[in-house]
PDB file of N, CA and C in Angstrom:
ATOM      1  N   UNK A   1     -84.541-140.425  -8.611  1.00  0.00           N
ATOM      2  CA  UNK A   1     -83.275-139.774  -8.407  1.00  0.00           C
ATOM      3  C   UNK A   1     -82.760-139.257  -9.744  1.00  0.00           C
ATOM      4  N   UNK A   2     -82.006-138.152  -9.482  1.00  0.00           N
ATOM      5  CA  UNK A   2     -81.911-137.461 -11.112  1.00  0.00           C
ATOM      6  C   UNK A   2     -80.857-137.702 -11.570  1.00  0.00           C
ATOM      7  N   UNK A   3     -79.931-138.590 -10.827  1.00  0.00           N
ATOM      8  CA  UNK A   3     -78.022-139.049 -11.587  1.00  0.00           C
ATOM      9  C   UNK A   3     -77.811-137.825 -11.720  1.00  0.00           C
ATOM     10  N   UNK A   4     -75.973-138.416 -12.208  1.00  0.00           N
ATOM     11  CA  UNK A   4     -75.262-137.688 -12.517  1.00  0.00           C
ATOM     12  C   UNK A   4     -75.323-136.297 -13.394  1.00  0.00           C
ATOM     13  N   UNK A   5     -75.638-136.935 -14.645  1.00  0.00           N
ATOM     14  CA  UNK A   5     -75.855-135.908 -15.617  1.00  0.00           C
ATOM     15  C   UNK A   5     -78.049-135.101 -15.452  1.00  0.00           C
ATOM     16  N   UNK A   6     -78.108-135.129 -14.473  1.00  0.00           N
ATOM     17  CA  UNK A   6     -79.251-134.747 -14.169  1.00  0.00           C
ATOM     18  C   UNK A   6     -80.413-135.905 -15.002  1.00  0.00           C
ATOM     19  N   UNK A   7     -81.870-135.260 -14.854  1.00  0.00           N
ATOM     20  CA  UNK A   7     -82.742-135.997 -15.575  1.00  0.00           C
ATOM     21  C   UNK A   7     -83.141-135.980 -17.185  1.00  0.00           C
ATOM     22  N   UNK A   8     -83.447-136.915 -17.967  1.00  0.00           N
ATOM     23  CA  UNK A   8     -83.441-137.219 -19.377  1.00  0.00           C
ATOM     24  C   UNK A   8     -84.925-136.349 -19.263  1.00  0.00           C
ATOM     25  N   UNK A   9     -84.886-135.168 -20.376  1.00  0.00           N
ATOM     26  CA  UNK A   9     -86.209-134.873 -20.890  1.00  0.00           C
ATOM     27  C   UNK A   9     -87.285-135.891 -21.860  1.00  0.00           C
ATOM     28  N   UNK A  10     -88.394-135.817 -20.965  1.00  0.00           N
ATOM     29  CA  UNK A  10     -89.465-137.017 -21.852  1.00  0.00           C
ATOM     30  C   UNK A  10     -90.249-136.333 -22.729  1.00  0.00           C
ATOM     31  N   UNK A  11     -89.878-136.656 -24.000  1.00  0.00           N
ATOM     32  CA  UNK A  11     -90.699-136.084 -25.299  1.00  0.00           C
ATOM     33  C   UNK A  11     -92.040-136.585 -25.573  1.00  0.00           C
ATOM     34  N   UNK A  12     -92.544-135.655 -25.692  1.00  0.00           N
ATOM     35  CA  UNK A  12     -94.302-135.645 -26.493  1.00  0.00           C
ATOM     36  C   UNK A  12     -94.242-135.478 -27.443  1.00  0.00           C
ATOM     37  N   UNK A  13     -95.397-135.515 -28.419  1.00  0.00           N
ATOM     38  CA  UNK A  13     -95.350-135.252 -29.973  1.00  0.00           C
ATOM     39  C   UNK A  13     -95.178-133.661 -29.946  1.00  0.00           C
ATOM     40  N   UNK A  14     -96.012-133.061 -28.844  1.00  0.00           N
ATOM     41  CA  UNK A  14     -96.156-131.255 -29.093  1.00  0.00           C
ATOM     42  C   UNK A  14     -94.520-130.819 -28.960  1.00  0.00           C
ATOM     43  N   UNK A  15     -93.803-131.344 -27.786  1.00  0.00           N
ATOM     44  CA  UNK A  15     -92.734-131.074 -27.826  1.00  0.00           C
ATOM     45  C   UNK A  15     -91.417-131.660 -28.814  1.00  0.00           C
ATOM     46  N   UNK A  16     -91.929-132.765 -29.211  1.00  0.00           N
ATOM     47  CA  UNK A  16     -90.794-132.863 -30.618  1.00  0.00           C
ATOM     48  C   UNK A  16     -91.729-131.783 -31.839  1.00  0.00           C
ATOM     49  N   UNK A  17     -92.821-131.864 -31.982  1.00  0.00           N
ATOM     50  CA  UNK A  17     -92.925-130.756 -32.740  1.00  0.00           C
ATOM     51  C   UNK A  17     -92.785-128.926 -32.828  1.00  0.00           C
ATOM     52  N   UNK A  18     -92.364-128.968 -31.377  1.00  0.00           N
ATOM     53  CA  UNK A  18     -91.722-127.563 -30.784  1.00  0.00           C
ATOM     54  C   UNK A  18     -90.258-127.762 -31.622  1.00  0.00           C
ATOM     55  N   UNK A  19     -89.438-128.426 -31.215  1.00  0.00           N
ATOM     56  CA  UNK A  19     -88.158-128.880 -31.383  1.00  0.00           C
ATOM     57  C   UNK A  19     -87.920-128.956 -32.977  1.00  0.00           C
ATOM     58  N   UNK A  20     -88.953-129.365 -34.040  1.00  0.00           N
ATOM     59  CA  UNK A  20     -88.981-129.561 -35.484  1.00  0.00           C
ATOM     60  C   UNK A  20     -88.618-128.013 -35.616  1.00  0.00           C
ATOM     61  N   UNK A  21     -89.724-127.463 -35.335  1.00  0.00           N
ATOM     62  CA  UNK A  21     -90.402-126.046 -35.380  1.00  0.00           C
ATOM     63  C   UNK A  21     -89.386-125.029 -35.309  1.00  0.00           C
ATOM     64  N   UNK A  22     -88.776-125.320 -33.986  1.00  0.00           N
ATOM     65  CA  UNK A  22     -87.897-124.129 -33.767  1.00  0.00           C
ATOM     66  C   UNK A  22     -86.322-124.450 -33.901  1.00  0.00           C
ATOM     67  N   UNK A  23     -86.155-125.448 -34.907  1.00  0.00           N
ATOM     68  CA  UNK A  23     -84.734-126.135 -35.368  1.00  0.00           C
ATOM     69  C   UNK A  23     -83.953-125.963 -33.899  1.00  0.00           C
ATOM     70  N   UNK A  24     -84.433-127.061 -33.410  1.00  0.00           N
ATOM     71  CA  UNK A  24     -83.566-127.188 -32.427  1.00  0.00           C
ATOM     72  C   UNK A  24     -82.769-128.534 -32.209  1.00  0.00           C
ATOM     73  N   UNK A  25     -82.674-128.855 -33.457  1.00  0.00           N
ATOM     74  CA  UNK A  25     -81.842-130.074 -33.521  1.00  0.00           C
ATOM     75  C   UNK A  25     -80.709-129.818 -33.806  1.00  0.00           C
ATOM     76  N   UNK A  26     -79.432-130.899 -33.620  1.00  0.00           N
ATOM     77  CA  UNK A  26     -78.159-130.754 -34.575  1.00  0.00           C
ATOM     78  C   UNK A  26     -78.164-131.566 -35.682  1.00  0.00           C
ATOM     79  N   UNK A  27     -78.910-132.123 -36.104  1.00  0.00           N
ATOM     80  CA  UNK A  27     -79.040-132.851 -37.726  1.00  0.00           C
ATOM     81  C   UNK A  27     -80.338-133.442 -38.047  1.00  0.00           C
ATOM     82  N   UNK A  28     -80.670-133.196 -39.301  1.00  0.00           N
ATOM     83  CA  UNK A  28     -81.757-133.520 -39.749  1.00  0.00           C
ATOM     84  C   UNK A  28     -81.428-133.946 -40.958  1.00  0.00           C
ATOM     85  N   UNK A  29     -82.464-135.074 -40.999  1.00  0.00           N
ATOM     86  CA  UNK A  29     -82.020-135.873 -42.735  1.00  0.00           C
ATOM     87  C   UNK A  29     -83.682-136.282 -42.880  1.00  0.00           C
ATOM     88  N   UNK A  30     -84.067-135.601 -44.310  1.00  0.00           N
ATOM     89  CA  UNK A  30     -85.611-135.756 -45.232  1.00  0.00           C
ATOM     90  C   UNK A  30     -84.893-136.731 -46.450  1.00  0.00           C
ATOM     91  N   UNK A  31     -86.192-137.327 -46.004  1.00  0.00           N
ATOM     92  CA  UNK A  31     -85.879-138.518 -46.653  1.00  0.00           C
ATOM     93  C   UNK A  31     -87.773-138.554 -47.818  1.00  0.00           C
ATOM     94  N   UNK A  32     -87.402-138.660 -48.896  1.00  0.00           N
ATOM     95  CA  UNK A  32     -88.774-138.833 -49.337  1.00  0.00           C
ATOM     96  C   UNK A  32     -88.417-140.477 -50.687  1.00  0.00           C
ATOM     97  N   UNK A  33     -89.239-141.109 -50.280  1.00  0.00           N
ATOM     98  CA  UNK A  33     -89.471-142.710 -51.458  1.00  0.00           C
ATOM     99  C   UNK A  33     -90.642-142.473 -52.472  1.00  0.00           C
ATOM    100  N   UNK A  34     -90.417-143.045 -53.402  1.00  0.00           N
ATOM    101  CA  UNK A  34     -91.688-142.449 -54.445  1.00  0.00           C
ATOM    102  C   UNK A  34     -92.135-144.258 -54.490  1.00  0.00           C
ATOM    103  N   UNK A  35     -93.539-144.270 -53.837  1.00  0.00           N
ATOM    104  CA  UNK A  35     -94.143-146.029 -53.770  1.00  0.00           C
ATOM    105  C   UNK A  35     -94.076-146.198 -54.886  1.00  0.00           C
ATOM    106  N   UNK A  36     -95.315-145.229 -55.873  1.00  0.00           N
ATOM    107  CA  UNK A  36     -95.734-145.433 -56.920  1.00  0.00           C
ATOM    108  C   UNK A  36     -96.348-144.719 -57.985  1.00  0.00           C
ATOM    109  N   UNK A  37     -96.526-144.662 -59.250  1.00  0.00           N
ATOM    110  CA  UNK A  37     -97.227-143.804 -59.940  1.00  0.00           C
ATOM    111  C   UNK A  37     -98.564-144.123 -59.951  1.00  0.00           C
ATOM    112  N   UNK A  38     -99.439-143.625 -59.916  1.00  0.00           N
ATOM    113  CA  UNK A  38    -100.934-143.986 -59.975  1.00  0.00           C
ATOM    114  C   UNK A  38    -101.428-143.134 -60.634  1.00  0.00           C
ATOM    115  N   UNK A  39    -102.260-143.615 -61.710  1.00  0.00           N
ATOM    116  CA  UNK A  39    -102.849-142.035 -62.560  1.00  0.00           C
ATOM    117  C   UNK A  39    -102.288-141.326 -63.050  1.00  0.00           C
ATOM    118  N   UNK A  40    -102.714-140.188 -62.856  1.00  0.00           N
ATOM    119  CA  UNK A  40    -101.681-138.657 -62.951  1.00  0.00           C
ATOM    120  C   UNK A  40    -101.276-138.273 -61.466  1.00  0.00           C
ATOM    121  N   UNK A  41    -101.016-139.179 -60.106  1.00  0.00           N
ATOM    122  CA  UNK A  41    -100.181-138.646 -59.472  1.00  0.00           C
ATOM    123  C   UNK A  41     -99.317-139.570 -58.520  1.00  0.00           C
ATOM    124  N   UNK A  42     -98.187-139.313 -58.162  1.00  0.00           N
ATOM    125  CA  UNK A  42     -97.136-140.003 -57.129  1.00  0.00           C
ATOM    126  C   UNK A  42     -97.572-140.345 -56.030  1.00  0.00           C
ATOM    127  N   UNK A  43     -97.090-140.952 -55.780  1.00  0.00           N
ATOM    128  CA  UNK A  43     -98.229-141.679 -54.152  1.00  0.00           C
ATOM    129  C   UNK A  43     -96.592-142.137 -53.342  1.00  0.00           C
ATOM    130  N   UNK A  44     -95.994-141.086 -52.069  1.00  0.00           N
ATOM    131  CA  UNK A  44     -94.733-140.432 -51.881  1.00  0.00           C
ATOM    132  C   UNK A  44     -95.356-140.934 -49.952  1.00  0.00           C
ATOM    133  N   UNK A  45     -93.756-141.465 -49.264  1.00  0.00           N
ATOM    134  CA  UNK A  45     -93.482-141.929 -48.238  1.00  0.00           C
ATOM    135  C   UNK A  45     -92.703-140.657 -47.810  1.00  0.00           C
ATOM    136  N   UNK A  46     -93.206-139.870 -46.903  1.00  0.00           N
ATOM    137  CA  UNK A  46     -91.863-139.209 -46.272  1.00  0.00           C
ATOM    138  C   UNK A  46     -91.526-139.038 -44.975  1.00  0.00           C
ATOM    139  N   UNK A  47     -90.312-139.099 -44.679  1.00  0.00           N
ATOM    140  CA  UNK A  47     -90.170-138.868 -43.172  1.00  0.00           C
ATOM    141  C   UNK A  47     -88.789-138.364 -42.847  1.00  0.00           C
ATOM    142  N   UNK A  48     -88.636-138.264 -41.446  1.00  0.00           N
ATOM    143  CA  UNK A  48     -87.171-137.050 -41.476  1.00  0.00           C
ATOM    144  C   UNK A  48     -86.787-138.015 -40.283  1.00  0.00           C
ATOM    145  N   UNK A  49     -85.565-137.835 -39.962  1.00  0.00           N
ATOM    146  CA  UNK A  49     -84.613-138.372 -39.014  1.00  0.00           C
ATOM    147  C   UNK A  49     -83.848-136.822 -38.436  1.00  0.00           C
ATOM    148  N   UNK A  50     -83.876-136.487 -37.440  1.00  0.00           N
ATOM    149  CA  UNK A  50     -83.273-135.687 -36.394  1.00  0.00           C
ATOM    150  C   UNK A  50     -82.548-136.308 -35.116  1.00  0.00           C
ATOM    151  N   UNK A  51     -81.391-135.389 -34.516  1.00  0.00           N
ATOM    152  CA  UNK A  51     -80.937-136.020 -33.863  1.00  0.00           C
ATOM    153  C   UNK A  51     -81.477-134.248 -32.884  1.00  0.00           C
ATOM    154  N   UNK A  52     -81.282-134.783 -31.435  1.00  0.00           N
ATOM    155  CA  UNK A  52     -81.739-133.751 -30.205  1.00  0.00           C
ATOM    156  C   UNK A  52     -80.799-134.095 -28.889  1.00  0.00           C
ATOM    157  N   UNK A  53     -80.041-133.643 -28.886  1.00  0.00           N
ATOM    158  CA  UNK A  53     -79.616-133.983 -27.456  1.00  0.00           C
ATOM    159  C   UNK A  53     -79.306-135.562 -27.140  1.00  0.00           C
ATOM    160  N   UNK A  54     -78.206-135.471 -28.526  1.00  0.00           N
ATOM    161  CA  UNK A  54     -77.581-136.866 -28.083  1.00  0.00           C
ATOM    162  C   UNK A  54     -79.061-138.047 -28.537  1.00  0.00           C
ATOM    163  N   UNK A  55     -80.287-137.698 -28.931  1.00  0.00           N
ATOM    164  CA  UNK A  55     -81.173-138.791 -29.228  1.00  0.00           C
ATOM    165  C   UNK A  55     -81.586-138.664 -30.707  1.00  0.00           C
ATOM    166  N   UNK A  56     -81.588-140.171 -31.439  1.00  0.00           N
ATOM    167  CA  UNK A  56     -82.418-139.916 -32.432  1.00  0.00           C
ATOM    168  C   UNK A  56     -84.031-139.639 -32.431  1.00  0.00           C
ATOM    169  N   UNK A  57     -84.566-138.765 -33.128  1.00  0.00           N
ATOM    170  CA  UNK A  57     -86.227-138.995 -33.109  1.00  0.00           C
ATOM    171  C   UNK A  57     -86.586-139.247 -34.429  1.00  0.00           C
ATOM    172  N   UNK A  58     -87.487-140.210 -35.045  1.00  0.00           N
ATOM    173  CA  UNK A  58     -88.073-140.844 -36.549  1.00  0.00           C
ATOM    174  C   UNK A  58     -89.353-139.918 -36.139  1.00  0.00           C
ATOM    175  N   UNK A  59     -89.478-139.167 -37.204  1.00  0.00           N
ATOM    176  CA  UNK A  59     -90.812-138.491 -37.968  1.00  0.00           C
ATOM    177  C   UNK A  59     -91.093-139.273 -39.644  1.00  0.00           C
ATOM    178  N   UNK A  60     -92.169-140.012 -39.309  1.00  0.00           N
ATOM    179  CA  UNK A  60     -92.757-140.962 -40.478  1.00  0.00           C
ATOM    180  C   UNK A  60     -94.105-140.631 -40.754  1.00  0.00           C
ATOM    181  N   UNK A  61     -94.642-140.730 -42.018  1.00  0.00           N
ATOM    182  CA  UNK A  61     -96.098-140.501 -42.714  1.00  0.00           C
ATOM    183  C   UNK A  61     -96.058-141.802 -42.139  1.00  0.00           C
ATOM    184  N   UNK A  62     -98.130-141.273 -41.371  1.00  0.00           N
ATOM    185  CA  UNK A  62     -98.564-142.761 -41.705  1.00  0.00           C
ATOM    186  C   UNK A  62     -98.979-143.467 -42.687  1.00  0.00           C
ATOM    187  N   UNK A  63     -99.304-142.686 -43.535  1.00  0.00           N
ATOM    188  CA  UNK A  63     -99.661-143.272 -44.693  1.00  0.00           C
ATOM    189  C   UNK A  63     -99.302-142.192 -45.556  1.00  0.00           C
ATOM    190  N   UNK A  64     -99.275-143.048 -46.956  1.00  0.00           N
ATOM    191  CA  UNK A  64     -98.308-142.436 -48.188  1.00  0.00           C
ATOM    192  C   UNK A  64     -99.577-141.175 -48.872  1.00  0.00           C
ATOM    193  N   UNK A  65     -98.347-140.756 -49.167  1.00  0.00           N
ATOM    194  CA  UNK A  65     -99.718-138.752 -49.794  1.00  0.00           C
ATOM    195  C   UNK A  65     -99.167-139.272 -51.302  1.00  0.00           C
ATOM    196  N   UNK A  66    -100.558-138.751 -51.925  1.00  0.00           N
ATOM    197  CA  UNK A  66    -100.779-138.655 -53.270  1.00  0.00           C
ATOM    198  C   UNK A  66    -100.754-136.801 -53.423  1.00  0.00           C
ATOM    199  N   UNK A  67     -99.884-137.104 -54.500  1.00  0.00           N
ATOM    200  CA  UNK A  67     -99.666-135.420 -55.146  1.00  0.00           C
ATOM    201  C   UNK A  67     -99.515-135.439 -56.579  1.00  0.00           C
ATOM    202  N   UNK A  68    -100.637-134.582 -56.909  1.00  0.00           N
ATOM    203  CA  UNK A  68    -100.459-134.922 -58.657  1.00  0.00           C
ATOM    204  C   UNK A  68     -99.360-134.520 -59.579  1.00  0.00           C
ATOM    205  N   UNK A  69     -99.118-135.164 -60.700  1.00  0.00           N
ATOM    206  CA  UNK A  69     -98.170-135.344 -61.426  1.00  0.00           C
ATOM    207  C   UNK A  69     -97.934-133.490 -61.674  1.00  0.00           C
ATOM    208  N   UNK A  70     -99.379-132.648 -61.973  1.00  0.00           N
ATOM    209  CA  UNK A  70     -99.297-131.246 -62.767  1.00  0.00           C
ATOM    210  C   UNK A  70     -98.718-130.480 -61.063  1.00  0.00           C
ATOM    211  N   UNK A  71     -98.660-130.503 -60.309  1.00  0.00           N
ATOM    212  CA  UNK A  71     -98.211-130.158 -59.317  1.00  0.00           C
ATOM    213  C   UNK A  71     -96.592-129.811 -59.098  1.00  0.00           C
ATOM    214  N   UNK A  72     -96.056-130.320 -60.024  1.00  0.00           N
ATOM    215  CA  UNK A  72     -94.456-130.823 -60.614  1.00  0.00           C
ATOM    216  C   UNK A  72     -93.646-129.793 -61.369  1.00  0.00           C
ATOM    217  N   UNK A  73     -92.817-129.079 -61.568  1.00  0.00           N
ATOM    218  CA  UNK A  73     -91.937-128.511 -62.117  1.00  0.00           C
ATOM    219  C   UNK A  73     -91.212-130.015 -62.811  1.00  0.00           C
ATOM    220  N   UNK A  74     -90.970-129.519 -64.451  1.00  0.00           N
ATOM    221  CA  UNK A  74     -90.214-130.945 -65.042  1.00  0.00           C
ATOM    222  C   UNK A  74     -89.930-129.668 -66.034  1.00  0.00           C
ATOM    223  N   UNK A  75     -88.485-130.861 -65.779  1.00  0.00           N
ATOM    224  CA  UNK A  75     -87.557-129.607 -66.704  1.00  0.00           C
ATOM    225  C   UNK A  75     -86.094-130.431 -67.066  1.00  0.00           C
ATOM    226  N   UNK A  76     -85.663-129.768 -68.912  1.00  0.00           N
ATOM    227  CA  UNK A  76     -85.132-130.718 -69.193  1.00  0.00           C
ATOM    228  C   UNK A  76     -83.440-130.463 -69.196  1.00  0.00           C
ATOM    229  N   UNK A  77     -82.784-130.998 -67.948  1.00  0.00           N
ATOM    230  CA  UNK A  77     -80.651-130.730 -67.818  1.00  0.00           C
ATOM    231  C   UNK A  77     -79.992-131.458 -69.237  1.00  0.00           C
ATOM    232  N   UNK A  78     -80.625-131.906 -69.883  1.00  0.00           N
ATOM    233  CA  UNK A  78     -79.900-132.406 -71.362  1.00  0.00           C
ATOM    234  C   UNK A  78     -78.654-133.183 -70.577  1.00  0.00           C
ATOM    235  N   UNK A  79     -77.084-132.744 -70.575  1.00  0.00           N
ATOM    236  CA  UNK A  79     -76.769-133.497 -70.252  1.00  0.00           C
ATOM    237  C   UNK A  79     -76.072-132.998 -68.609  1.00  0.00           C
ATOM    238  N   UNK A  80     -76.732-132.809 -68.204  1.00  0.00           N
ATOM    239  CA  UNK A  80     -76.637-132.314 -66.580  1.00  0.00           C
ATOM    240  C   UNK A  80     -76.121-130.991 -66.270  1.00  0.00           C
ATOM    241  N   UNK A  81     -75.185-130.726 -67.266  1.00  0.00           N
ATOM    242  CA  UNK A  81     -74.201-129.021 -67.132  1.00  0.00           C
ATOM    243  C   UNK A  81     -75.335-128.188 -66.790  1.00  0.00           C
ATOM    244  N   UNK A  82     -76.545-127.509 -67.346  1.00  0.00           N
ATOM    245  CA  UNK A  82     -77.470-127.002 -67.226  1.00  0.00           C
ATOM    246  C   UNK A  82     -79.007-126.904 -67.986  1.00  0.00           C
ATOM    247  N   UNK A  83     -79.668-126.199 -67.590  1.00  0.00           N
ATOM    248  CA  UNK A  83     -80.937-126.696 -67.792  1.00  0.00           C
ATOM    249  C   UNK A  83     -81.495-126.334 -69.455  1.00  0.00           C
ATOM    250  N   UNK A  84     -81.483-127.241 -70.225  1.00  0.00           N
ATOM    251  CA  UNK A  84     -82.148-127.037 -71.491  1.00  0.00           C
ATOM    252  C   UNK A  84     -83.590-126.243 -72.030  1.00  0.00           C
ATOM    253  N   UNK A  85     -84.282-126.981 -71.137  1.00  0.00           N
ATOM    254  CA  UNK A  85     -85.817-126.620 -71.418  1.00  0.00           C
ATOM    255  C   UNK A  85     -86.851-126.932 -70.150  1.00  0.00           C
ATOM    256  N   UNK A  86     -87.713-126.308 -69.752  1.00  0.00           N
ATOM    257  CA  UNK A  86     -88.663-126.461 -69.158  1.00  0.00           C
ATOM    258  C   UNK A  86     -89.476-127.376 -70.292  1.00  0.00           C
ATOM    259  N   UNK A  87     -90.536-128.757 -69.514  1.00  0.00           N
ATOM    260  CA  UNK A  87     -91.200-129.300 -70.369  1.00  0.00           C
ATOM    261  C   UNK A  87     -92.203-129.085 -69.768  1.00  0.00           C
ATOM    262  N   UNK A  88     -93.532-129.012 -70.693  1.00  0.00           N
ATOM    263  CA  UNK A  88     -94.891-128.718 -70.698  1.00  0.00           C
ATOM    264  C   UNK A  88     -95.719-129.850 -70.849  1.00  0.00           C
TER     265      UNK A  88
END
């Protein structure tokens, strides 16, 4: 029986990834954690929180991505007002 407010749509991955895709959310929050440095590169947790129709949906890495350090824009705000120097 479909109640009141009719029936709840049942999400798939294709269809929350329709929904990522075609911003069809009302809020989204990216969230990225840095585990660790390893080597020359960051080894980075990320995942996003969206809300859809009144529901939250969690988009999480299953496992943490390595991205190398030279991959990086680093650059130096001195004391935050604006940007001093690009570092090499």
């Amino acid at each position: 029986m479909a109640g009141f407010l009719g029936e709840k749509e049942i999400l798939t991955r294709d269809r929350v990834k329709q929904i990522f895709l075609n911003k069809e959310y009302s809020y989204l929050e990216e969230k990225v954690n840095l585990i660790e440095v390893r080597n020359d590169s960051l080894l980075l947790k990320i995942s996003f929180l969206l809300e859809y129709k009144n529901r939250m949906i969690a988009i999480d890495e299953k496992e943490p991505i390595a991205v190398p350090f030279k991959d990086f824009k680093v650059e130096d705000w001195g004391d935050g007002v604006r940007k001093v120097a690009d570092i090499e």
